[in-house]
C-alpha atoms as a PDB file:
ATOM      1  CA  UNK A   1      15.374 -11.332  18.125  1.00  0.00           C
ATOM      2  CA  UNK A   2      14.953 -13.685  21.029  1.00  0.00           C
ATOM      3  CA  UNK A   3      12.263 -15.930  18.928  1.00  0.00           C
ATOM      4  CA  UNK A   4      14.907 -15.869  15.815  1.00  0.00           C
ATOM      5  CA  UNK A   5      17.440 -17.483  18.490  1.00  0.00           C
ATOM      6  CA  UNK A   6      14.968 -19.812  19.753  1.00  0.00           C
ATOM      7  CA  UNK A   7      14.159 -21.091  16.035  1.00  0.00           C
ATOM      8  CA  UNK A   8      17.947 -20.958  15.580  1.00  0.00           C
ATOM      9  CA  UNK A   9      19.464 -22.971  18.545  1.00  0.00           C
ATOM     10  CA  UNK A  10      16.685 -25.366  18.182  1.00  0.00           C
ATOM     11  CA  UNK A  11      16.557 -26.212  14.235  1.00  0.00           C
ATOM     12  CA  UNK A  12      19.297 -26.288  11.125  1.00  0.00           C
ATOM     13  CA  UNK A  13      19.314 -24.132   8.166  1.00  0.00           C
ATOM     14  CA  UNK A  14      17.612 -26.981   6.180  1.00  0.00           C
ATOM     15  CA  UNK A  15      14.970 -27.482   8.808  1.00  0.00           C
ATOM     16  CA  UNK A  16      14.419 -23.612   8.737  1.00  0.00           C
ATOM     17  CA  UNK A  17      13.652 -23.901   5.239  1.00  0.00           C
ATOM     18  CA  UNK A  18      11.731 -26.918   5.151  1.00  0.00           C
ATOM     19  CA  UNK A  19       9.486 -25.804   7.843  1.00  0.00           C
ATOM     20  CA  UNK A  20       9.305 -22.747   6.250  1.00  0.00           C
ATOM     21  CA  UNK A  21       5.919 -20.674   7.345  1.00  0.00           C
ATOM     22  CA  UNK A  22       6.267 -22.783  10.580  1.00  0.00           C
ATOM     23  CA  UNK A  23       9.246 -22.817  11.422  1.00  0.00           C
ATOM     24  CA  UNK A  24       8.670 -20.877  14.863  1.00  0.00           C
ATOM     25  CA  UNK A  25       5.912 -23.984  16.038  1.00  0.00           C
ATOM     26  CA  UNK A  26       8.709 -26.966  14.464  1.00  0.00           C
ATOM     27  CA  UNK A  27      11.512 -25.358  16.565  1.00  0.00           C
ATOM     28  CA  UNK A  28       9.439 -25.569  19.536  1.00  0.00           C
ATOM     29  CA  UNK A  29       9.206 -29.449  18.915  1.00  0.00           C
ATOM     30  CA  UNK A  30      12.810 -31.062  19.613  1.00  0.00           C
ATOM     31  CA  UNK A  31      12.381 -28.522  24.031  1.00  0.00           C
ATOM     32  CA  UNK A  32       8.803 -29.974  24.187  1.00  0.00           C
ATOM     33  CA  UNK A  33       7.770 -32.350  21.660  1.00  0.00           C
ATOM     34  CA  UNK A  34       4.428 -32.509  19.814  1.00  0.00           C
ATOM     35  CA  UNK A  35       2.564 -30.557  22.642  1.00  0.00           C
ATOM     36  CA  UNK A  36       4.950 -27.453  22.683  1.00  0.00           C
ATOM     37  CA  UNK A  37       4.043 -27.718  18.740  1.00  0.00           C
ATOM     38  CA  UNK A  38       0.215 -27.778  19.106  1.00  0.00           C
ATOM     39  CA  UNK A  39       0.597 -25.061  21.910  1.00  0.00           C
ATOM     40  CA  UNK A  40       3.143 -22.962  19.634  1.00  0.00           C
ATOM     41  CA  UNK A  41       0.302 -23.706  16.750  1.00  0.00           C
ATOM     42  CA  UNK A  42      -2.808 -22.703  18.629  1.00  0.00           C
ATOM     43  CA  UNK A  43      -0.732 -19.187  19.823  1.00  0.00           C
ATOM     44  CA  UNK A  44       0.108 -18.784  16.289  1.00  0.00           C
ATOM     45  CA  UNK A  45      -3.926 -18.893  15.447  1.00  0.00           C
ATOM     46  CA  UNK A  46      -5.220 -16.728  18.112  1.00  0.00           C
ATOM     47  CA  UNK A  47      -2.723 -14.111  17.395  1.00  0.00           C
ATOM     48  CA  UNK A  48      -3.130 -13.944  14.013  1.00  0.00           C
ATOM     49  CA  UNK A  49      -6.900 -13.817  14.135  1.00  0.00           C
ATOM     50  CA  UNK A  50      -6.583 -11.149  16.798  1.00  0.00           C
ATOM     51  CA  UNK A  51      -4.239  -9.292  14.478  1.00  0.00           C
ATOM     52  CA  UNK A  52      -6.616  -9.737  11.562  1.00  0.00           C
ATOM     53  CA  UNK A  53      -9.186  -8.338  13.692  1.00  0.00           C
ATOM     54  CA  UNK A  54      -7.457  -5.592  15.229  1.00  0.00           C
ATOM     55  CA  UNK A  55      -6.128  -4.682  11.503  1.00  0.00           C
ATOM     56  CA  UNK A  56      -9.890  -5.061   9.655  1.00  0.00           C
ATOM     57  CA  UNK A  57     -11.448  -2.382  12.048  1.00  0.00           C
ATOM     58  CA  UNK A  58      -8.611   0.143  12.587  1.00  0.00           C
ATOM     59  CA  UNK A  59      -8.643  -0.067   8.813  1.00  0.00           C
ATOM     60  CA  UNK A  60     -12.277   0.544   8.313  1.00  0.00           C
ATOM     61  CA  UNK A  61     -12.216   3.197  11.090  1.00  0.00           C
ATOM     62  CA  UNK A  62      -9.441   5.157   9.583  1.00  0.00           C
ATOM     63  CA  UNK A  63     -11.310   4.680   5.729  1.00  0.00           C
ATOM     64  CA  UNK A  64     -14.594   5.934   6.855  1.00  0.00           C
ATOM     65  CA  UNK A  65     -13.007   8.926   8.848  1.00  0.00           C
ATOM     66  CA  UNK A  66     -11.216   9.356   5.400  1.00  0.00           C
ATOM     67  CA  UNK A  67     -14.231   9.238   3.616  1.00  0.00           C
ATOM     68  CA  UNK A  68     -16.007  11.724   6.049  1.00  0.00           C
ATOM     69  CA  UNK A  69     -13.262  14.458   5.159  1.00  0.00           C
ATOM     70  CA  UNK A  70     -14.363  13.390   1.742  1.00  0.00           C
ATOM     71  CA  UNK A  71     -11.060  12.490   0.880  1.00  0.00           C
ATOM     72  CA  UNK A  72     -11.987   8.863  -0.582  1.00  0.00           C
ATOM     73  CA  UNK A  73     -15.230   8.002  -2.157  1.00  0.00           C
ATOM     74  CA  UNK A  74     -17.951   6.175  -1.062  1.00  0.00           C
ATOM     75  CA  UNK A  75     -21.005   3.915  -2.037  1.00  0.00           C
ATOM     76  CA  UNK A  76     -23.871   2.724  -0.035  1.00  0.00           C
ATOM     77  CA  UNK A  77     -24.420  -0.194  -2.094  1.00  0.00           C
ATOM     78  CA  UNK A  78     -28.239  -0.042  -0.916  1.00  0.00           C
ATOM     79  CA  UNK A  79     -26.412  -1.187   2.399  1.00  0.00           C
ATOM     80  CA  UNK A  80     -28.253  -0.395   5.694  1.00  0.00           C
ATOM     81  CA  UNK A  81     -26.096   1.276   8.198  1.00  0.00           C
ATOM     82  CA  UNK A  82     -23.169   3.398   9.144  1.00  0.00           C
ATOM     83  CA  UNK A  83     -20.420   4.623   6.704  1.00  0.00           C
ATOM     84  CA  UNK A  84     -17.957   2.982   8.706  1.00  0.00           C
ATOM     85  CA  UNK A  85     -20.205  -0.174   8.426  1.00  0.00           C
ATOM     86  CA  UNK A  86     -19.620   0.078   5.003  1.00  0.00           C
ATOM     87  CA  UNK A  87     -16.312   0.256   4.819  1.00  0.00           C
ATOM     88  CA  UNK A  88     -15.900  -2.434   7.213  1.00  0.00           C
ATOM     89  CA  UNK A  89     -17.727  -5.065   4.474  1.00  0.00           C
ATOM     90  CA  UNK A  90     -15.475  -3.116   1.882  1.00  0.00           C
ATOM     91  CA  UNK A  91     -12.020  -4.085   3.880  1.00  0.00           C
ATOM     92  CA  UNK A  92     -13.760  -7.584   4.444  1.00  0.00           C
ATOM     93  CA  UNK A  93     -14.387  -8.022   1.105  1.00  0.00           C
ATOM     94  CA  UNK A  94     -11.124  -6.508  -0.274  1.00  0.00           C
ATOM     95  CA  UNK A  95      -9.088  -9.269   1.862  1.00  0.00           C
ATOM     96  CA  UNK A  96     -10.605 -12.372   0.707  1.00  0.00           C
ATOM     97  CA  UNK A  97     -10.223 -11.299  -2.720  1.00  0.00           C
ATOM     98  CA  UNK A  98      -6.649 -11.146  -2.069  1.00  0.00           C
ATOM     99  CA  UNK A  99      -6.583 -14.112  -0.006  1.00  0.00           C
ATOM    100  CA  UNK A 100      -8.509 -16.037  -2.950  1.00  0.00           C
ATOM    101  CA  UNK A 101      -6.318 -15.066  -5.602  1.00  0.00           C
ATOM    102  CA  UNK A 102      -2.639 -14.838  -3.811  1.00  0.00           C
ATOM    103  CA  UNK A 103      -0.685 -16.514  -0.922  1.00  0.00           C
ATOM    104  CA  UNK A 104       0.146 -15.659   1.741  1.00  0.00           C
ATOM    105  CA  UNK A 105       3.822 -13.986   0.624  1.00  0.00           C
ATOM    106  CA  UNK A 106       2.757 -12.065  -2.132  1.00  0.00           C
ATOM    107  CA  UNK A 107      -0.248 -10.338   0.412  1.00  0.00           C
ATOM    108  CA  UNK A 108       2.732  -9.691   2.098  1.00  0.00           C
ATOM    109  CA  UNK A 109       4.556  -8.353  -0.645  1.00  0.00           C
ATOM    110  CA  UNK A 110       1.611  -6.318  -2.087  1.00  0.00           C
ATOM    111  CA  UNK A 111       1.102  -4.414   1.029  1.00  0.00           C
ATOM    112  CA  UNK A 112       5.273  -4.191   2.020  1.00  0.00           C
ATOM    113  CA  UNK A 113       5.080  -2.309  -1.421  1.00  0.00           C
ATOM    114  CA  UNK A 114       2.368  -0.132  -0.761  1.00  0.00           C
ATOM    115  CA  UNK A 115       3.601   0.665   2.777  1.00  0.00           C
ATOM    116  CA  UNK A 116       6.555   1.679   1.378  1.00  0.00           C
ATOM    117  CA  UNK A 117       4.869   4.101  -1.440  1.00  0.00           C
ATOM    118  CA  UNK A 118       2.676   5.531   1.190  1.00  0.00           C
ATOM    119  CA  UNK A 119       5.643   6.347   3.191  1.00  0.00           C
ATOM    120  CA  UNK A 120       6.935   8.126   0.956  1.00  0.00           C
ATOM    121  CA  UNK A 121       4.326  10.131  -0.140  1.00  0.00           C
ATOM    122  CA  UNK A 122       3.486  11.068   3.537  1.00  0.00           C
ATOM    123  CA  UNK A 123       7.397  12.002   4.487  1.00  0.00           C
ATOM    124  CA  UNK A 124       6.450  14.053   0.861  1.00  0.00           C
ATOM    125  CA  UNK A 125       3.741  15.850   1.377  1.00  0.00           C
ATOM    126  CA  UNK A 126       5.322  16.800   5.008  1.00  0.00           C
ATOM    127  CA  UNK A 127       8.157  17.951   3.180  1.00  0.00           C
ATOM    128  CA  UNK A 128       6.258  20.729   1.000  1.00  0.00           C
ATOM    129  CA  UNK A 129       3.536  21.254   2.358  1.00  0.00           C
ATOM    130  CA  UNK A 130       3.520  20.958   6.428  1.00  0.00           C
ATOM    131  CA  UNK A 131       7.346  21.458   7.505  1.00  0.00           C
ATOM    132  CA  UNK A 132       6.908  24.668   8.633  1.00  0.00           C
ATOM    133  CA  UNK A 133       3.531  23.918  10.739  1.00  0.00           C
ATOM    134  CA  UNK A 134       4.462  20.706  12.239  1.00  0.00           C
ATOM    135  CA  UNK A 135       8.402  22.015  12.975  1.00  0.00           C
ATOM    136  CA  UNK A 136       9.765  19.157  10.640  1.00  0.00           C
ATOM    137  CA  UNK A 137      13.260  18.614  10.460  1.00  0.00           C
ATOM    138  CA  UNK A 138      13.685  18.323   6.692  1.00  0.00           C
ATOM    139  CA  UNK A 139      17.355  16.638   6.556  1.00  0.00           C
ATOM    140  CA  UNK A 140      14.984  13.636   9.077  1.00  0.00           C
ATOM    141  CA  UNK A 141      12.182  14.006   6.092  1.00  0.00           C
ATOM    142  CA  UNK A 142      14.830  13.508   3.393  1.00  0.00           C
ATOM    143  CA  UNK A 143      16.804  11.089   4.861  1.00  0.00           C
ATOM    144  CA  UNK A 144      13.471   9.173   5.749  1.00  0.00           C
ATOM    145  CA  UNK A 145      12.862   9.031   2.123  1.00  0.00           C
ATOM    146  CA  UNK A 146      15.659   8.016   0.587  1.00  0.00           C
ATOM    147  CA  UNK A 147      16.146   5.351   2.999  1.00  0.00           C
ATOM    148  CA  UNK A 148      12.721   3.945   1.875  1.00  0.00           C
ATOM    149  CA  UNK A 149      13.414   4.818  -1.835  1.00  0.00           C
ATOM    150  CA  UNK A 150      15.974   2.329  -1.231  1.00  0.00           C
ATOM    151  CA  UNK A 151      14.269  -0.405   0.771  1.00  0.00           C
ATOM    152  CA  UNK A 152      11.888  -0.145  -2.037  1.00  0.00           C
ATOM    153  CA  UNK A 153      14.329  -0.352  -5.038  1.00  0.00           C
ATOM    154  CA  UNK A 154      16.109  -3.664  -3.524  1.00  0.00           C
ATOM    155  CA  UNK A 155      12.525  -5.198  -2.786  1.00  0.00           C
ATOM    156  CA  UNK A 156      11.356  -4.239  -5.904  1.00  0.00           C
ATOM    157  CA  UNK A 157      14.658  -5.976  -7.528  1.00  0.00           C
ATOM    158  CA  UNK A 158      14.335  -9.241  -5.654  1.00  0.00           C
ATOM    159  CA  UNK A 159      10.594  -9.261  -6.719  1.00  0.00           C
ATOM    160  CA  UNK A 160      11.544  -8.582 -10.070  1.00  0.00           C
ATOM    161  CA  UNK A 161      13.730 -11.569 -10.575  1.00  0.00           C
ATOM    162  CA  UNK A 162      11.227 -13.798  -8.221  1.00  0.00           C
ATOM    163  CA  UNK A 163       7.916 -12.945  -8.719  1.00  0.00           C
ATOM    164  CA  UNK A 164       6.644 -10.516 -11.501  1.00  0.00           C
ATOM    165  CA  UNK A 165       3.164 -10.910 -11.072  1.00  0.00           C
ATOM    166  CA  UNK A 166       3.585  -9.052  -7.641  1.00  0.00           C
ATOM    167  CA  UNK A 167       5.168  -6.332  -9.421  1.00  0.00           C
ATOM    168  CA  UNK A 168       2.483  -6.080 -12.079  1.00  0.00           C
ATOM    169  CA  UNK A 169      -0.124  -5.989  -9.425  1.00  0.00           C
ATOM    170  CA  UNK A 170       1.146  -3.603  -7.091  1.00  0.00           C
ATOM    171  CA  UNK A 171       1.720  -1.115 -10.694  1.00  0.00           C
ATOM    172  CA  UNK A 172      -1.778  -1.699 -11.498  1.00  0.00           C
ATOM    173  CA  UNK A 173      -3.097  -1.263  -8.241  1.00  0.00           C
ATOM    174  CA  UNK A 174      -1.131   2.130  -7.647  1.00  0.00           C
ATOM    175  CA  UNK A 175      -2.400   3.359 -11.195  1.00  0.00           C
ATOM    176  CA  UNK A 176      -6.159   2.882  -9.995  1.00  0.00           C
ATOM    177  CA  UNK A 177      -5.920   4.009  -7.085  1.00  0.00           C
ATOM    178  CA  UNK A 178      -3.944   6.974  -8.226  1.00  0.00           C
ATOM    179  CA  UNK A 179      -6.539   7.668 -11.315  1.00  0.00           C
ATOM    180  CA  UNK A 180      -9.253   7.090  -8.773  1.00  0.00           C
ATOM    181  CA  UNK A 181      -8.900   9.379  -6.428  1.00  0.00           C
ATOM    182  CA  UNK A 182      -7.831  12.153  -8.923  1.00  0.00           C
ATOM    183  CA  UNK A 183     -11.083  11.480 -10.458  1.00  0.00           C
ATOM    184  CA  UNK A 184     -12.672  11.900  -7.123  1.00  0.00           C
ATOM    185  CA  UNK A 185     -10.844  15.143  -6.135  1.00  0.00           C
ATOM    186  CA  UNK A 186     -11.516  16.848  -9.333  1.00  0.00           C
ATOM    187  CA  UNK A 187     -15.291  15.592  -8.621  1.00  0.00           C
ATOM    188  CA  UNK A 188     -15.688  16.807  -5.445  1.00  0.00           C
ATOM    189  CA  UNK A 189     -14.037  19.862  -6.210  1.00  0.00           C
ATOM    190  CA  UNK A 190     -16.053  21.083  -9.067  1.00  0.00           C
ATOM    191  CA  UNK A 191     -19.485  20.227  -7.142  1.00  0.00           C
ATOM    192  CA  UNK A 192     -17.984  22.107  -4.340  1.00  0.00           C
ATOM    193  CA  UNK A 193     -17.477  25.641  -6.839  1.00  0.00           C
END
């Protein structure tokens, strides 16, 4: 809130929009010129790689714990090393594809709609089958999913009337990984009988 009334007491509407994607480093310009811009800049790059970092190995971590509970699938690839090696190089690999072949808003957008789906299915699957052993509140549950039923429905609106291909993606992408790890499931369980 504090940086929003930074950007705001410092630039106009237009400049907001103009700066766009730096608006946050521009605003710092007018209180300390092209210095507090650079300075705003380099922050800008060390937290974002830090975040990238932080983000590409809790990521990995969580798949290969996920794929240990065989509960995702998993290929060596002739690759030397630990599962969660692996699926580090698999995350790696997954995000430059993305970065290649979208911006920066529609990565954004792609995983604000998956968030979303995931939430739901969690707040879900809590719902039927773990309210009783976790002591869930099921009117919190509920109202948790509704609330991001609707989040989802007005994103998913302004998205559809902005950027389809988004859409599309994020439908295609839930289909495989839906189909996927059905697949898997009814694998694992009929090598398990």
């Amino acid at each position: 809130m504090l940086v929003s009334l930074a950007v705001g007491a410092n630039l106009s509407i237009e400049e907001i929009v103009q700066a766009k994607d730096y608006s946050l480093a521009e605003a710092s310009r007018p209180a300390f010129g092209d210095y507090g811009l650079w300075f705003t800049v380099g922050f800008a790059i060390v937290a974002t790689v830090s975040g990238v970092i932080a983000s590409v190995f809790a990521v990995s971590r969580m798949l290969a714990m996920m794929t240990d509970m065989k509960l995702v699938p998993h290929s060596h690839f002739g690759m030397p090393g630990s599962v969660q090696k692996h699926t580090l190089v698999y995350t790696i690999v997954i995000a430059v594809l993305l970065t290649v072949f979208f911006d920066l808003s529609r990565i954004a957008s792609l995983g604000a709609i998956f968030y979303i789906i995931m939430d739901i299915a969690i707040h879900w699957g809590v719902l039927r089958h773990l309210r009783k052993e976790v002591k869930a509140n099921a009117a919190i549950l509920i109202t948790a999913i509704v609330l991001d039923v609707i989040v989802l429905g007005a994103f998913l609106w302004v998205k559809a009337e902005s950027d389809m291909l988004v859409i599309w993606v994020s439908f295609i992408g839930l289909v495989l990984i839906f189909a996927g790890e059905r697949i898997f499931i009814h694998k694992y369980q009929n090598e398990e009988s």
